[in-house]
Protein backbone atom coordinates (compact mmCIF):
# COMPACT_ATOMS: atom_id res chain seq x y z
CA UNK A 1 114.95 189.62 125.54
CA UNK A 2 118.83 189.67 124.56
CA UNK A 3 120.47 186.19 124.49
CA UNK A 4 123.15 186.00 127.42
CA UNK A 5 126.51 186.54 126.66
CA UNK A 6 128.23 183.01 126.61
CA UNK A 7 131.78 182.59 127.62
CA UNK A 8 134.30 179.75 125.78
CA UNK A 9 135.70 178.23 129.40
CA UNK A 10 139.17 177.82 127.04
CA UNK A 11 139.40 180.34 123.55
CA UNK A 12 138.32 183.45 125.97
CA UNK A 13 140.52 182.63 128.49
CA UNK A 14 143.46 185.10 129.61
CA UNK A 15 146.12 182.39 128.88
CA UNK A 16 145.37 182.26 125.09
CA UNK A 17 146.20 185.90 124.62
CA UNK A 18 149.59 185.48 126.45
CA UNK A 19 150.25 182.13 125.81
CA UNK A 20 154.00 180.72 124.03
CA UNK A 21 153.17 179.17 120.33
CA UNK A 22 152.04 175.59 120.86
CA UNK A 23 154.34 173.00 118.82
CA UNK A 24 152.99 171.42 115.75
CA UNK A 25 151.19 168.31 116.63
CA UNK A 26 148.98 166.21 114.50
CA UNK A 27 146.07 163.48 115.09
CA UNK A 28 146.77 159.46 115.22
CA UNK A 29 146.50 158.41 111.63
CA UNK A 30 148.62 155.51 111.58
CA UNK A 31 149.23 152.09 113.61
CA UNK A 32 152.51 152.83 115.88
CA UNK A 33 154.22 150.88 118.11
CA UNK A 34 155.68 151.99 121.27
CA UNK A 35 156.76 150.95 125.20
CA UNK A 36 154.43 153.47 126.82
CA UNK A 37 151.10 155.13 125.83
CA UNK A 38 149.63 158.42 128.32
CA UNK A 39 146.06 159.13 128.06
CA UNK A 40 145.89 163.07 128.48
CA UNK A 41 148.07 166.02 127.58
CA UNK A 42 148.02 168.14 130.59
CA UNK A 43 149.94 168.48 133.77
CA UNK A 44 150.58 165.27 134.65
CA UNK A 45 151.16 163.23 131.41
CA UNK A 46 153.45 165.88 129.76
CA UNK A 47 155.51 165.47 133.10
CA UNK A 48 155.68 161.72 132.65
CA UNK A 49 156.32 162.03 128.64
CA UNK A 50 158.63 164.65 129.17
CA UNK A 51 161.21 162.46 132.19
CA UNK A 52 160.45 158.80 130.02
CA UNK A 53 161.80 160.33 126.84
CA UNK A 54 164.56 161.81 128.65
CA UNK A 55 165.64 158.46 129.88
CA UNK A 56 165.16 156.80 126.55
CA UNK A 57 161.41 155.18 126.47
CA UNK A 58 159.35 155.30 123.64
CA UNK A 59 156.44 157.07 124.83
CA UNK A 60 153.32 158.28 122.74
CA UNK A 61 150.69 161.00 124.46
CA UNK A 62 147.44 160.70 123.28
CA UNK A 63 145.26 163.99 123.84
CA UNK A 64 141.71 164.16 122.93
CA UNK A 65 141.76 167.97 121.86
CA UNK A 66 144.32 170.33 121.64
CA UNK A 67 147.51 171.31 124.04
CA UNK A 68 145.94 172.98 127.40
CA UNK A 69 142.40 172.45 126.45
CA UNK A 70 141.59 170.89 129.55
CA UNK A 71 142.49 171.27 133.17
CA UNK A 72 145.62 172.25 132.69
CA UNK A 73 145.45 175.21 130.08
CA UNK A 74 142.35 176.48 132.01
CA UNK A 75 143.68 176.91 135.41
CA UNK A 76 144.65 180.00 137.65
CA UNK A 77 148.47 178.78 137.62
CA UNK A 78 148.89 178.68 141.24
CA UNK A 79 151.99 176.59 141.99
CA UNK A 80 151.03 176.06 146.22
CA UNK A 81 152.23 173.36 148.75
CA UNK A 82 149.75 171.29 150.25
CA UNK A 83 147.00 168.88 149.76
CA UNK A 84 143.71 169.27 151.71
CA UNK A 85 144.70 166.79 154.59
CA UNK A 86 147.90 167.84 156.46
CA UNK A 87 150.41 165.81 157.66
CA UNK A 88 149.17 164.72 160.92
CA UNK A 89 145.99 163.61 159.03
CA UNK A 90 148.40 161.79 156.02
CA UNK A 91 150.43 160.29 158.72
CA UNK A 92 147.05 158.91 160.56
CA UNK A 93 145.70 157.78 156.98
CA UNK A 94 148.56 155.84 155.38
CA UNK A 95 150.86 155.23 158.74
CA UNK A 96 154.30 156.78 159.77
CA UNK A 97 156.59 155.56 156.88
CA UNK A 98 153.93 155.98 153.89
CA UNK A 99 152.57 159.04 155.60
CA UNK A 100 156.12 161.02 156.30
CA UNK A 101 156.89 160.04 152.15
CA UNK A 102 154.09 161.57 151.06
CA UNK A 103 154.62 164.84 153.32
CA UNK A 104 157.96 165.29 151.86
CA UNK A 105 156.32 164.78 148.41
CA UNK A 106 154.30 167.40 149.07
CA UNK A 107 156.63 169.56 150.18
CA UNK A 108 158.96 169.07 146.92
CA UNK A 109 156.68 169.77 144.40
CA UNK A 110 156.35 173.21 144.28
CA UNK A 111 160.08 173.56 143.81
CA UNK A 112 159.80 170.45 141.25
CA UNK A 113 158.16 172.79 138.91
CA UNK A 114 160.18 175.93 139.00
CA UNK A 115 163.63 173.37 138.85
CA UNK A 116 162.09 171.90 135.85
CA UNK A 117 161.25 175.69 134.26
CA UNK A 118 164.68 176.55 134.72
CA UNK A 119 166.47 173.12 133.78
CA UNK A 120 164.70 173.19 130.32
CA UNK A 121 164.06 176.85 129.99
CA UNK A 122 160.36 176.66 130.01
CA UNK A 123 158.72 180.00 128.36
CA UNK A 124 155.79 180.52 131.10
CA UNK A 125 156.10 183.32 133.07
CA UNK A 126 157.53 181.96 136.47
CA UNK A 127 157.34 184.15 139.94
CA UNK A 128 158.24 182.34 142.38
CA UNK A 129 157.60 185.05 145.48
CA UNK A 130 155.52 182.53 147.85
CA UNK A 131 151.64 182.18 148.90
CA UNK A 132 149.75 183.07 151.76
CA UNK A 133 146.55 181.29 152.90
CA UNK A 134 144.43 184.01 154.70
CA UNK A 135 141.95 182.90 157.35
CA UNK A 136 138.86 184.49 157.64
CA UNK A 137 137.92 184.03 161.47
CA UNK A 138 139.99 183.39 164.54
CA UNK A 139 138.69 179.41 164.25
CA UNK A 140 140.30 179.31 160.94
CA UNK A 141 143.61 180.93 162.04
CA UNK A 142 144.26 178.52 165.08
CA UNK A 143 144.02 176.11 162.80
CA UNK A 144 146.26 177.79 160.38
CA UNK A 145 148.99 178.34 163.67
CA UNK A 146 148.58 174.40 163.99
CA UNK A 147 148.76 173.65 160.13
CA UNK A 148 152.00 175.72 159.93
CA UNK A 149 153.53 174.30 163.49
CA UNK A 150 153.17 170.55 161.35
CA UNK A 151 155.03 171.83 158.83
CA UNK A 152 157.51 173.12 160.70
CA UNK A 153 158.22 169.94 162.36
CA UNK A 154 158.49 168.15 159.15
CA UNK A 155 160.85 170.75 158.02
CA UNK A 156 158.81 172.33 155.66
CA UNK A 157 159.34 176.57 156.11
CA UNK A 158 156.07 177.99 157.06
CA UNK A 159 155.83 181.26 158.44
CA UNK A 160 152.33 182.71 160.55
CA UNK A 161 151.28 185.91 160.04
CA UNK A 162 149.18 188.24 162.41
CA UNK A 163 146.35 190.49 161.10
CA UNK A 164 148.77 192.96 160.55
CA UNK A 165 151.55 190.93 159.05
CA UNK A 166 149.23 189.74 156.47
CA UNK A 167 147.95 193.11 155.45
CA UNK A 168 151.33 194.13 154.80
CA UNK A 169 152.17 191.19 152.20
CA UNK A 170 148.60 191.13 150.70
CA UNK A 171 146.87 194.64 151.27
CA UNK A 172 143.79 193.73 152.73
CA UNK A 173 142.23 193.96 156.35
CA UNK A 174 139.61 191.32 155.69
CA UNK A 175 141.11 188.80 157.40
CA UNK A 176 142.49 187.66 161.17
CA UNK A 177 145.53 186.44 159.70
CA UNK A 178 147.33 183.62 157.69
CA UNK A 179 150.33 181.14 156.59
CA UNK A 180 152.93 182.05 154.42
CA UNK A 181 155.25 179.63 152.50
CA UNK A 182 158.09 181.18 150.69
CA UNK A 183 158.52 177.99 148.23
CA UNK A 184 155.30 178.53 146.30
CA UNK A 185 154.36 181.11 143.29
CA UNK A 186 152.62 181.32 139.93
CA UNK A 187 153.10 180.55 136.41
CA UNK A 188 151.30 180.66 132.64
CA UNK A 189 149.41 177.44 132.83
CA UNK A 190 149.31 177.08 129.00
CA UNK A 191 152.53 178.16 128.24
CA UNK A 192 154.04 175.63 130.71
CA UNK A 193 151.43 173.08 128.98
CA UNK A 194 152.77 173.81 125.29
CA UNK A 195 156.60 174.55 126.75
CA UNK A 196 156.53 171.05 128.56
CA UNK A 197 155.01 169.44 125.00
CA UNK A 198 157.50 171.30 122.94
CA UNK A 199 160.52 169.84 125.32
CA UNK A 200 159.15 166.38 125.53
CA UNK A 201 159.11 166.45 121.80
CA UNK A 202 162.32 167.50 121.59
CA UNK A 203 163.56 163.99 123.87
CA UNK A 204 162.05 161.77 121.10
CA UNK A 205 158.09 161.92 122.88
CA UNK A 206 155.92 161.43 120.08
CA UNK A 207 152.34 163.79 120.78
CA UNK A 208 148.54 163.46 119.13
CA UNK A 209 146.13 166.10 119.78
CA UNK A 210 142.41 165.13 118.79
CA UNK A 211 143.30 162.19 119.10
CA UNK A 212 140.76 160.92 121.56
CA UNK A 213 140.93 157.12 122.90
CA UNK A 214 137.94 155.25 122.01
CA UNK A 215 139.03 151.47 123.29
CA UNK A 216 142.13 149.97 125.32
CA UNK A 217 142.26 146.25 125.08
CA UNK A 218 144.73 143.94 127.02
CA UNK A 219 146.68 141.65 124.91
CA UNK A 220 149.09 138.91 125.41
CA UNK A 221 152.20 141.08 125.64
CA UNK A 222 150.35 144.66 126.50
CA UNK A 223 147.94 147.02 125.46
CA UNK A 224 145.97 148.03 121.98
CA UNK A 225 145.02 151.89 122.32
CA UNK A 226 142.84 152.54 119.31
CA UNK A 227 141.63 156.36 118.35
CA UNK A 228 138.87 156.95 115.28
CA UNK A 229 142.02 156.98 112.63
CA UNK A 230 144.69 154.77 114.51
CA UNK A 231 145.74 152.43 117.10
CA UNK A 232 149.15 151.99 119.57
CA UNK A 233 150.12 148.72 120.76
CA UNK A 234 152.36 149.14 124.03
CA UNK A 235 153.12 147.36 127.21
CA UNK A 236 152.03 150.33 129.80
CA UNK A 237 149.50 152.71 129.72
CA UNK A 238 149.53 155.89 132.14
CA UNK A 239 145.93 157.44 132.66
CA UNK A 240 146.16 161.29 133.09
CA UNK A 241 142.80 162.62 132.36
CA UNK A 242 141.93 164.13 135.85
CA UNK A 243 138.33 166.12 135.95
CA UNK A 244 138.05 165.40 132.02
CA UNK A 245 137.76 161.19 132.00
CA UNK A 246 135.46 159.45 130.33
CA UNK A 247 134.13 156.19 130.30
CA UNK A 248 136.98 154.62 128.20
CA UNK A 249 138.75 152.77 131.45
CA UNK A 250 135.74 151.57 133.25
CA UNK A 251 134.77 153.15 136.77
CA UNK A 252 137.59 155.55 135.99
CA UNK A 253 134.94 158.54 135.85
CA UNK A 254 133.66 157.65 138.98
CA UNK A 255 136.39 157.92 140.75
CA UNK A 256 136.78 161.92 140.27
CA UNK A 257 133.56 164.78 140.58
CA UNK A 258 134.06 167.64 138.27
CA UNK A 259 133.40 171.08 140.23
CA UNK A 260 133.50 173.97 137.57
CA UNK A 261 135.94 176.86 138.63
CA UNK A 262 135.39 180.51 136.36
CA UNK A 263 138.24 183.25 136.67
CA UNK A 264 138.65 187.08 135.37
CA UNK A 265 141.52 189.11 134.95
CA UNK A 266 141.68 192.47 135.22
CA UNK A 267 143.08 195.35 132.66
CA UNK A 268 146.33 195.92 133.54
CA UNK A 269 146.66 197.84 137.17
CA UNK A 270 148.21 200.68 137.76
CA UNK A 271 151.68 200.91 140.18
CA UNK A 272 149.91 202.66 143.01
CA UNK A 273 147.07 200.09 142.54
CA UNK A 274 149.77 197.41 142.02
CA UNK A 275 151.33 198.96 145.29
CA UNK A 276 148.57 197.74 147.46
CA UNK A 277 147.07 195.44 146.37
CA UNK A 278 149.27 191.97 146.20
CA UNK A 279 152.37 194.18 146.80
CA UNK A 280 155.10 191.66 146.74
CA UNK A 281 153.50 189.53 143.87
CA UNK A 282 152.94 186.85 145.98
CA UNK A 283 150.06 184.33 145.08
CA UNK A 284 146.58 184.58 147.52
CA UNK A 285 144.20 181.92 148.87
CA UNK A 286 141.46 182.61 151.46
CA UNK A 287 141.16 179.52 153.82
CA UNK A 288 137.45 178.72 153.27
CA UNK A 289 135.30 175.61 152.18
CA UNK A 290 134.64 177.58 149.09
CA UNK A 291 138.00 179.90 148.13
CA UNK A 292 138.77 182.36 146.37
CA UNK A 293 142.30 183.09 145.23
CA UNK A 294 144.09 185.92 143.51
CA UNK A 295 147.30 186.03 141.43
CA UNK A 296 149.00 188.49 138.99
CA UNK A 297 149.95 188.01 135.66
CA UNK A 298 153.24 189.14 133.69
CA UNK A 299 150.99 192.23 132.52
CA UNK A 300 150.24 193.56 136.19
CA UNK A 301 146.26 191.74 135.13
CA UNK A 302 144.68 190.83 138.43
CA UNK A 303 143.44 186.99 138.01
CA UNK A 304 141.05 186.02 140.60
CA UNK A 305 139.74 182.67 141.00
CA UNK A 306 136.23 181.16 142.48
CA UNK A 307 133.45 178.19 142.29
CA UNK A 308 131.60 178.10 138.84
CA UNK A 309 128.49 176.92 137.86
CA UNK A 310 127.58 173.39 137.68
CA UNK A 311 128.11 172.61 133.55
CA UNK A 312 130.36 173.66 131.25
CA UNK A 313 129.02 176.40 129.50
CA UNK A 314 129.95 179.81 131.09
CA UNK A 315 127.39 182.61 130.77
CA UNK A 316 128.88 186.64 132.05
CA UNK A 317 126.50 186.29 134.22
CA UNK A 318 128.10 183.58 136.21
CA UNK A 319 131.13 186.01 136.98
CA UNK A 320 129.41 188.67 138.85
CA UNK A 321 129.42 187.25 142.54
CA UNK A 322 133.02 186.69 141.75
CA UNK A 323 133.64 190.00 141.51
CA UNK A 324 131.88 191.46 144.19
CA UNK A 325 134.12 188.91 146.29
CA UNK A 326 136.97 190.00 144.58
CA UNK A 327 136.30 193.88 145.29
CA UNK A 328 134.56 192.93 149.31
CA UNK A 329 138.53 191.77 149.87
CA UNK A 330 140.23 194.68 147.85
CA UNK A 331 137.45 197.48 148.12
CA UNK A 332 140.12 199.41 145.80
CA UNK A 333 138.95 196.84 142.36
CA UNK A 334 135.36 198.42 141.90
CA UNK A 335 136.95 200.83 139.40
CA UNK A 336 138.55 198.20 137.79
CA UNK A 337 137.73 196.69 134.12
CA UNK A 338 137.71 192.86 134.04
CA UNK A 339 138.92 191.95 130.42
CA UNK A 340 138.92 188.07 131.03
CA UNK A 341 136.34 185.74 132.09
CA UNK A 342 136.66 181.89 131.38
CA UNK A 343 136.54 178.73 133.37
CA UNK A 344 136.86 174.90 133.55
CA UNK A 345 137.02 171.52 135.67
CA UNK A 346 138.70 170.79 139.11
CA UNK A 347 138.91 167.24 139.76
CA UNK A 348 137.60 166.42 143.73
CA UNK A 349 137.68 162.72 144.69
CA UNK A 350 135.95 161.43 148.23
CA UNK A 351 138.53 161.73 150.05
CA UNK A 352 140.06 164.85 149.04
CA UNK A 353 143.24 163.47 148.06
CA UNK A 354 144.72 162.60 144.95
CA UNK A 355 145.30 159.00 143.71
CA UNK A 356 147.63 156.93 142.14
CA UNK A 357 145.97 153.90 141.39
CA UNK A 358 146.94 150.31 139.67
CA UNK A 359 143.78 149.51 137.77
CA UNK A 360 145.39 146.75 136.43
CA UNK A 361 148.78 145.43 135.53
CA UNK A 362 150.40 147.78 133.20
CA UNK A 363 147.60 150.53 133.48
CA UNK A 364 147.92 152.71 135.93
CA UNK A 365 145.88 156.24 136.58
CA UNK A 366 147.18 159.26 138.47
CA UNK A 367 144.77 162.50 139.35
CA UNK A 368 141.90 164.05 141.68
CA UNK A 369 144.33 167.11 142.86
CA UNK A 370 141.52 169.36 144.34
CA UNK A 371 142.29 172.31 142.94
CA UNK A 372 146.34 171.73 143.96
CA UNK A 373 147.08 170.56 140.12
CA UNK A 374 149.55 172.43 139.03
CA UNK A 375 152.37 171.47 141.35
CA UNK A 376 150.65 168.15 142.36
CA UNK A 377 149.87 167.35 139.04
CA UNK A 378 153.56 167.89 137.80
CA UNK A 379 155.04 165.43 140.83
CA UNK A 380 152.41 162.78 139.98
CA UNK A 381 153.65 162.91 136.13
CA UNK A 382 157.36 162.27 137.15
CA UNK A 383 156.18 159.83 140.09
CA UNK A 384 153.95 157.90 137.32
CA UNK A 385 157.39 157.79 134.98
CA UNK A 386 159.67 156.44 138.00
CA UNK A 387 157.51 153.48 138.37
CA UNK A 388 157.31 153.11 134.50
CA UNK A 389 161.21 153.09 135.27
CA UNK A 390 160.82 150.49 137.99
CA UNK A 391 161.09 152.35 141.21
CA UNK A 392 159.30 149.87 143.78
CA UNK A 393 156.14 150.75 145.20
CA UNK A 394 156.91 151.59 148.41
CA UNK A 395 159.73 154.51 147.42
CA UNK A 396 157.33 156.05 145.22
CA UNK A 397 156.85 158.99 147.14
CA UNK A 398 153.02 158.68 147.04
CA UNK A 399 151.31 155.32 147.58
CA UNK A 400 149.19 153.12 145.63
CA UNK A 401 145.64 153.36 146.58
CA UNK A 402 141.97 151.82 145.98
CA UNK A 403 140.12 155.18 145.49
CA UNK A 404 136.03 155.08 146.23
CA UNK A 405 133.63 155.62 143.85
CA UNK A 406 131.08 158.03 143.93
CA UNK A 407 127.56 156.77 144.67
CA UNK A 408 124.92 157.91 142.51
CA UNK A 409 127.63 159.19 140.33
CA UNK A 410 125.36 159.74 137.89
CA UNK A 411 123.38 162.22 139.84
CA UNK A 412 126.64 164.14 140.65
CA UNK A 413 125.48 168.08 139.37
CA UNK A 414 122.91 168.00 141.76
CA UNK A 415 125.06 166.55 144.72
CA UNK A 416 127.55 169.38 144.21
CA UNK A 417 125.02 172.10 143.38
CA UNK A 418 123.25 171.35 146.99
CA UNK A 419 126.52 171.27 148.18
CA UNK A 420 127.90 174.64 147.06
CA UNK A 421 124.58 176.41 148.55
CA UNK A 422 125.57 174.58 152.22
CA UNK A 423 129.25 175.55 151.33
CA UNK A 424 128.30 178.96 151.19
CA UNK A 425 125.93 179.52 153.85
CA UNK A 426 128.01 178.16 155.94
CA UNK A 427 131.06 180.34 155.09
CA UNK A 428 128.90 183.08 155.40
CA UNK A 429 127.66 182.72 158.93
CA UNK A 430 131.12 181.94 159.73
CA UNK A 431 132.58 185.32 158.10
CA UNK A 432 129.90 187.64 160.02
């Protein structure tokens, strides 16, 4: 019997083919001083290196593998508004004042990312056309109408779309209708990983790929970040690891569940396939407990976007429900060659928000974004920098909380492989 074809979640991904040249980095071999030290070279703590070198901190970025290895180079490069709670449900968690900050926080960052693309001239395939969120039943799209009439009332441009609306933005008739926000769009995720690295390095960041953190001590006047070859003494630390942590800040790990997500991309479509499907290059979500999301790339590749596996080794196996999904909402993709498959971690925390958390003084940990990284992920980096910078608490943007921990942590792949079976049932009887 033939050994299964095994997929490399990051070296066979589409992003490597397309992706800008990383900058030349090198591992820790030395002892260095510095003010700051970021645990994690994605997303997040290139934002934060990136806006502390700018204003004149001597920051180092630790990063355990290479440039976009982890979340962040991995991802489907979806830059959408919105965290899993809206804002009636952020207002009722953290209270008028915290919960109106973060709703406005939420509603910057997607336009965070495409002002910092075009401020430092970021190589990574930007399209900023908007996103629609398609709901599946008539339950799903009341709750869309309500979703969108929140937003509205914050100020946040939302637009509903009918059954019909939405098949003329998207091209398909599988669903009753959907939300549309015209601030949201798509981007290279490794590209904008390397591009922010390259930039950050250019404001005086200093950056060490494997160059994984092995022990963080307190001292008297900070921290001592040792690696295998070499050690940082600082007086903050910024923890940025999201669904990749380890067990070097204790608890940390258990504070985050990694759910695997695969993609493919398609050969390159053709302009009357091009002309139905996606039509106005907008980015796609289906509003489900398990979703599935489509995007194009800078090639006219189709990249759709579902639920993995639960490890990290990828099999092309694991790719062929996605792709009957894929061609059940676009019947038109069963001729179609899929080039790419590859996956990786999503971060999902208990309450499906994600967390900016004061372990201690001077260490501080921002992630969990749910699958909403890329644009959450980026504000969280510069919101992590402006405290570095002393912005009080309280105008943060997003508040300090005291995430829970998983129970049974330990017994976490079965706990999310149960719950992907329920998941799907349950989306199923809903979709019939």
């Amino acid at each position: 019997m033939p050994e299964p074809t095994l997929i490399d979640g990051y070296r066979d991904s589409l992003w490597m083919s397309t992706g800008s040249d990383a900058p030349a980095t090198e591992s820790l071999q030395e002892s260095l001083d510095c003010d700051v030290v970021i645990v994690g070279a994605g997303f997040t703590g290139l934002n934060a290196a990136l806006k502390l070198a700018t204003s004149g901190v001597r920051v180092c970025v630790l990063e355990a593998g290479d440039l976009g290895v982890g979340s962040s180079g991995r991802s489907g490069g979806q830059v959408n508004l919105g965290l899993n709670l809206g804002p009636s449900a952020l207002i009722k968690k953290f209270g008028v004042k915290t919960g109106e900050q973060l709703i406005q926080t939420v509603a910057a960052a997607p336009n965070h990312v495409f002002n910092l693309i075009r401020e430092h001239n970021l190589q990574c395939d930007p399209v900023q056309n908007g996103w629609v969120q398609a709901a599946v039943n008539e339950r799903l799209m009341d709750a869309q109408q309500h979703l969108a009439e929140e937003y509205v009332r914050h100020g946040v441009t939302m637009e509903l779309l009918d059954k019909d609306e939405l098949e003329i933005r998207t091209g398909t008739t599988a669903y009753s209708g959907g939300m549309f926000c015209p601030v949201a769009g798509s981007l290279q995720p490794l590209s904008y990983t390397r591009e922010l690295a390259r930039t950050a390095l250019e404001k005086g960041a200093q950056i060490y790929t494997r160059s994984a953190v092995n022990q963080l001590q307190k001292q008297a006047n900070g921290w001592r970040v040792d690696t295998d070859k070499g050690q940082v003494r600082c007086e903050q630390v910024l923890i940025c690891t999201n669904a990749y942590s380890d067990s070097v800040v204790s608890g940390l790990a258990q504070l985050v569940v990694p759910l695997r997500t695969i993609l493919i991309a398609s050969e390159p479509l053709s302009d009357n396939l091009r002309s139905t499907i996606l039509p106005e290059q907008i980015t796609f979500v289906d509003k489900r407990r398990l979703i599935l999301y489509f995007r194009y790339d800078r090639n006219g590749r189709l990249c759709v976007g579902d639920h993995g596996p639960v490890r990290d080794e990828f099999k092309l196996s694991d790719f062929e429900l996605l792709k009957k999904r894929a061609i059940k909402v676009f019947p038109a993709l069963a001729s179609v060659r899929w080039d790419f498959h590859w996956g990786g971690r999503v971060a999902m925390t208990k309450d499906s928000l994600p967390f900016l958390h004061r372990i201690s003084p001077g260490l501080t940990a921002g992630m969990g974004y749910n699958g909403r990284g890329v644009a959450m992920g980026s504000m969280m980096g510069t919101i992590l920098a402006d405290s570095v910078l002393g912005t009080p608490d309280e105008e943060l943007g997003f508040p300090l909380t005291q995430p829970d921990k998983y129970k049974m942590h330990a017994f976490r792949d079965i706990g999310v492989s149960v719950a992907l079976k329920w998941y799907t049932l349950r989306d199923y009887l809903e979709s019939v």
